[in-house]
Protein backbone atom coordinates (compact mmCIF):
# COMPACT_ATOMS: atom_id res chain seq x y z
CA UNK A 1 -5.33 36.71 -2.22
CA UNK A 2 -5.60 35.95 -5.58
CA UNK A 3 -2.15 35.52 -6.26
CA UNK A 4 -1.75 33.56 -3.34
CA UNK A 5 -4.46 30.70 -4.23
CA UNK A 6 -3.04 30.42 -8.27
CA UNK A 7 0.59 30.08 -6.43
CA UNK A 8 -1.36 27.28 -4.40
CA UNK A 9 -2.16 25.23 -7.18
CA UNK A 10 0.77 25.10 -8.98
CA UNK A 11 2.98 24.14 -6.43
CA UNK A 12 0.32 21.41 -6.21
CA UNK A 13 0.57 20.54 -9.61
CA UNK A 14 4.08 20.42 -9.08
CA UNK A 15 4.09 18.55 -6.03
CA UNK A 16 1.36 16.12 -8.06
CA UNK A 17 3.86 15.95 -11.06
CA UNK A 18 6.70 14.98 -9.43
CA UNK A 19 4.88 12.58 -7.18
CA UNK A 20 3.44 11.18 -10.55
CA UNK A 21 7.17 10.60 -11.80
CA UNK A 22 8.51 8.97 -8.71
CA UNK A 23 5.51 6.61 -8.85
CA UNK A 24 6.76 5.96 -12.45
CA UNK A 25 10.18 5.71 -11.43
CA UNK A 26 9.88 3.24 -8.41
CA UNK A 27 7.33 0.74 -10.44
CA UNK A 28 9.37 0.43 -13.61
CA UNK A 29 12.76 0.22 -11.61
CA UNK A 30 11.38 -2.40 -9.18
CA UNK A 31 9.05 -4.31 -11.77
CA UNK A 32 12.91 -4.20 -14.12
CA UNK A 33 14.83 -5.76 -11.42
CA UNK A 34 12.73 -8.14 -9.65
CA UNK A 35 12.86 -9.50 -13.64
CA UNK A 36 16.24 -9.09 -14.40
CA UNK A 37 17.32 -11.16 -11.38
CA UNK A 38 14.09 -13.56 -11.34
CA UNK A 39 13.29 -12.68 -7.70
CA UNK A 40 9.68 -13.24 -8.86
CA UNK A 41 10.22 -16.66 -9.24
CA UNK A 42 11.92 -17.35 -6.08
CA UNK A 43 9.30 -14.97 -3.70
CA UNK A 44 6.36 -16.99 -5.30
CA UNK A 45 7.52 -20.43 -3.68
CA UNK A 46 7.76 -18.69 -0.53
CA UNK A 47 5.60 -19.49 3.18
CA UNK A 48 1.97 -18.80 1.51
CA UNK A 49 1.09 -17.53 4.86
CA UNK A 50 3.48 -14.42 4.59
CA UNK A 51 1.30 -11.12 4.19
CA UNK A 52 3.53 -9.56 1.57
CA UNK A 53 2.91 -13.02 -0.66
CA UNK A 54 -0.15 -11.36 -2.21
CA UNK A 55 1.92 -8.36 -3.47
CA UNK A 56 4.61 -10.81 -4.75
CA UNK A 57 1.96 -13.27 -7.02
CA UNK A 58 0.26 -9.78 -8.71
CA UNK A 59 3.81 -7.55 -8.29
CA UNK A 60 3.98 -7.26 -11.89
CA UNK A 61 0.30 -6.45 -12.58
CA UNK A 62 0.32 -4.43 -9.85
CA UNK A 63 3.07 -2.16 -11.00
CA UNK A 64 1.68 -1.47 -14.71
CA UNK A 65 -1.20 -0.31 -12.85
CA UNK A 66 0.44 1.87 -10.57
CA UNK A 67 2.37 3.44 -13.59
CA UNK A 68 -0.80 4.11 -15.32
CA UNK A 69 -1.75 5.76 -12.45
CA UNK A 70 1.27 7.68 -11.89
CA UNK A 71 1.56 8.49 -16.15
CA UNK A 72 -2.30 10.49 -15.02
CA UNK A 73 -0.89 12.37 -11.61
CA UNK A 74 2.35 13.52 -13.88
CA UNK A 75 0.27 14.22 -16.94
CA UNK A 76 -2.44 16.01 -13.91
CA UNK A 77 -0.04 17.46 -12.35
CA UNK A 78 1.95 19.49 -15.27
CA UNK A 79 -1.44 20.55 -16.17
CA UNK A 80 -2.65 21.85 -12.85
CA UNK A 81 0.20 24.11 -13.04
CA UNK A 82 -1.54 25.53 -15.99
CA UNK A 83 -4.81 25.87 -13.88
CA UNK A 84 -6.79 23.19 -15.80
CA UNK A 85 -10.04 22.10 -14.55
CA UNK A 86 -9.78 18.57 -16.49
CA UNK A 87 -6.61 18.28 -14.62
CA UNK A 88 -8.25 19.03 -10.93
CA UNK A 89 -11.18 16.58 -12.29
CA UNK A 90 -7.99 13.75 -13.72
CA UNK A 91 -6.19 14.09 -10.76
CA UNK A 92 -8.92 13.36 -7.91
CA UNK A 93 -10.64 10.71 -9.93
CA UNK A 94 -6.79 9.05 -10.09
CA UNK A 95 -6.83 9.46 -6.09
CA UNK A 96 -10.06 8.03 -5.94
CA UNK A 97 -8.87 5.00 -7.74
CA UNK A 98 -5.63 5.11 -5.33
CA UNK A 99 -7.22 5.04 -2.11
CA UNK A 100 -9.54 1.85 -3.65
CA UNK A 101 -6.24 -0.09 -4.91
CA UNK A 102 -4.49 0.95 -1.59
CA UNK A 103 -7.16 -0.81 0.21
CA UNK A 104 -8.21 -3.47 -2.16
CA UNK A 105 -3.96 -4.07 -1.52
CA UNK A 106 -4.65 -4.01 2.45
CA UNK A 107 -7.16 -6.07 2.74
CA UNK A 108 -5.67 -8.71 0.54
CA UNK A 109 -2.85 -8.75 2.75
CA UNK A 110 -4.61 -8.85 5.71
CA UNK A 111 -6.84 -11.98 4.84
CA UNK A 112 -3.50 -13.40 4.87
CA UNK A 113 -2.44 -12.99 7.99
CA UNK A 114 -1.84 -15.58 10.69
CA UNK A 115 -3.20 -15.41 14.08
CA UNK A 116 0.55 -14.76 15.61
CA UNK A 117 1.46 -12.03 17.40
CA UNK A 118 4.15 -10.25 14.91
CA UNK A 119 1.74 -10.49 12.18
CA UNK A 120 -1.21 -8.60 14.46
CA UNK A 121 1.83 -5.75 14.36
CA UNK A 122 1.75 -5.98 10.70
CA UNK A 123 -1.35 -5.96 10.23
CA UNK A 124 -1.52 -2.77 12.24
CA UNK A 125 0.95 -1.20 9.80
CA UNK A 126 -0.98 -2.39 6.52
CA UNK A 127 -3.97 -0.49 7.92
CA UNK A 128 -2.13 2.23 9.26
CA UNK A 129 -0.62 3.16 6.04
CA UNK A 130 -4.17 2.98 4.61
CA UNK A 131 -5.62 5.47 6.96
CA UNK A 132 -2.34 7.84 6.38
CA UNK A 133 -2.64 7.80 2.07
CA UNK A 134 -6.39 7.84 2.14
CA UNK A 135 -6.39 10.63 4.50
CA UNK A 136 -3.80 12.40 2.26
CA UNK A 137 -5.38 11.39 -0.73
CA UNK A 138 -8.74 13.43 0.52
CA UNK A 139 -7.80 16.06 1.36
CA UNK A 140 -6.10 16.17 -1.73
CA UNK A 141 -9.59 15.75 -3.39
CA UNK A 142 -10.94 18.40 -1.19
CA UNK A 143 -8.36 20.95 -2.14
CA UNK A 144 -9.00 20.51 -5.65
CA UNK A 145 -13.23 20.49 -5.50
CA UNK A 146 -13.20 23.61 -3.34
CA UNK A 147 -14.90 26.50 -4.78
CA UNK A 148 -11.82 29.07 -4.06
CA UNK A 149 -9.83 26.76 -5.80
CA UNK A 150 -12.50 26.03 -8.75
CA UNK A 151 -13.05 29.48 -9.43
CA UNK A 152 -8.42 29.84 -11.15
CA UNK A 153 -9.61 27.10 -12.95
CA UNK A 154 -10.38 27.14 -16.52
């Protein structure tokens, strides 16, 4: 059994690293094209009633956060693997903050949102996606603040 749970949390750490790097990966690649090409410029004089047109306005902002907060999940992640209880403690306090952006993000969208039908369907996918990551996100939390999984931590 005991083998089994330390196995556990490294292929979480793992798992947490490498979602850490693609979170890196995606915001730095998206936040270097959309200035490379100026899209930024041209999706900010866009219909102000679009729900994505709060992301666009803060997409840069937005992104330096979300690589800070992927830089913690890979640096929380490598160190789970090495059964670190500062890493555990890192890494749910980083999905703490995630579930608040996701939904600080979703509601900001939301309060966009016209009263026509197609955006009612989007606005069913914005909160959607909220209940899937925070959902993911706790359980994430839970796994790391149980007390089987506490006690390979040192």
């Amino acid at each position: 059994m005991e083998d089994k749970q330390a196995n556990s949390i490294k292929t979480m750490g793992l798992v947490i690293a490498i979602y850490g790097g693609l979170i890196i990966l995606a915001n730095a690649m998206g936040s270097l094209i959309m200035r490379a090409f100026d899209f930024l410029d041209e999706l900010n004089h866009t219909d102000e009633s679009m729900p994505m047109q709060f992301l666009f306005r803060h997409y840069l902002e937005i992104s330096v956060w979300m690589i800070v907060l992927g830089a913690g999940y890979l640096i929380g992640g490598l160190f789970l693997r090495k059964c670190k209880r500062w890493a555990a403690l890192l890494i749910s306090v980083i999905s703490c903050l995630l579930i608040a952006v996701i939904w600080k993000m979703d509601l900001a969208m939301y309060a966009e949102i016209n009263d026509e039908p197609v955006y009612r369907f989007i606005g069913a996918a914005i909160f959607g996606s909220g209940i899937f990551w925070t959902a993911i996100f706790c359980v994430l939390v839970w796994f790391l603040n149980k007390k089987s999984t506490r006690q390979y931590l040192h």
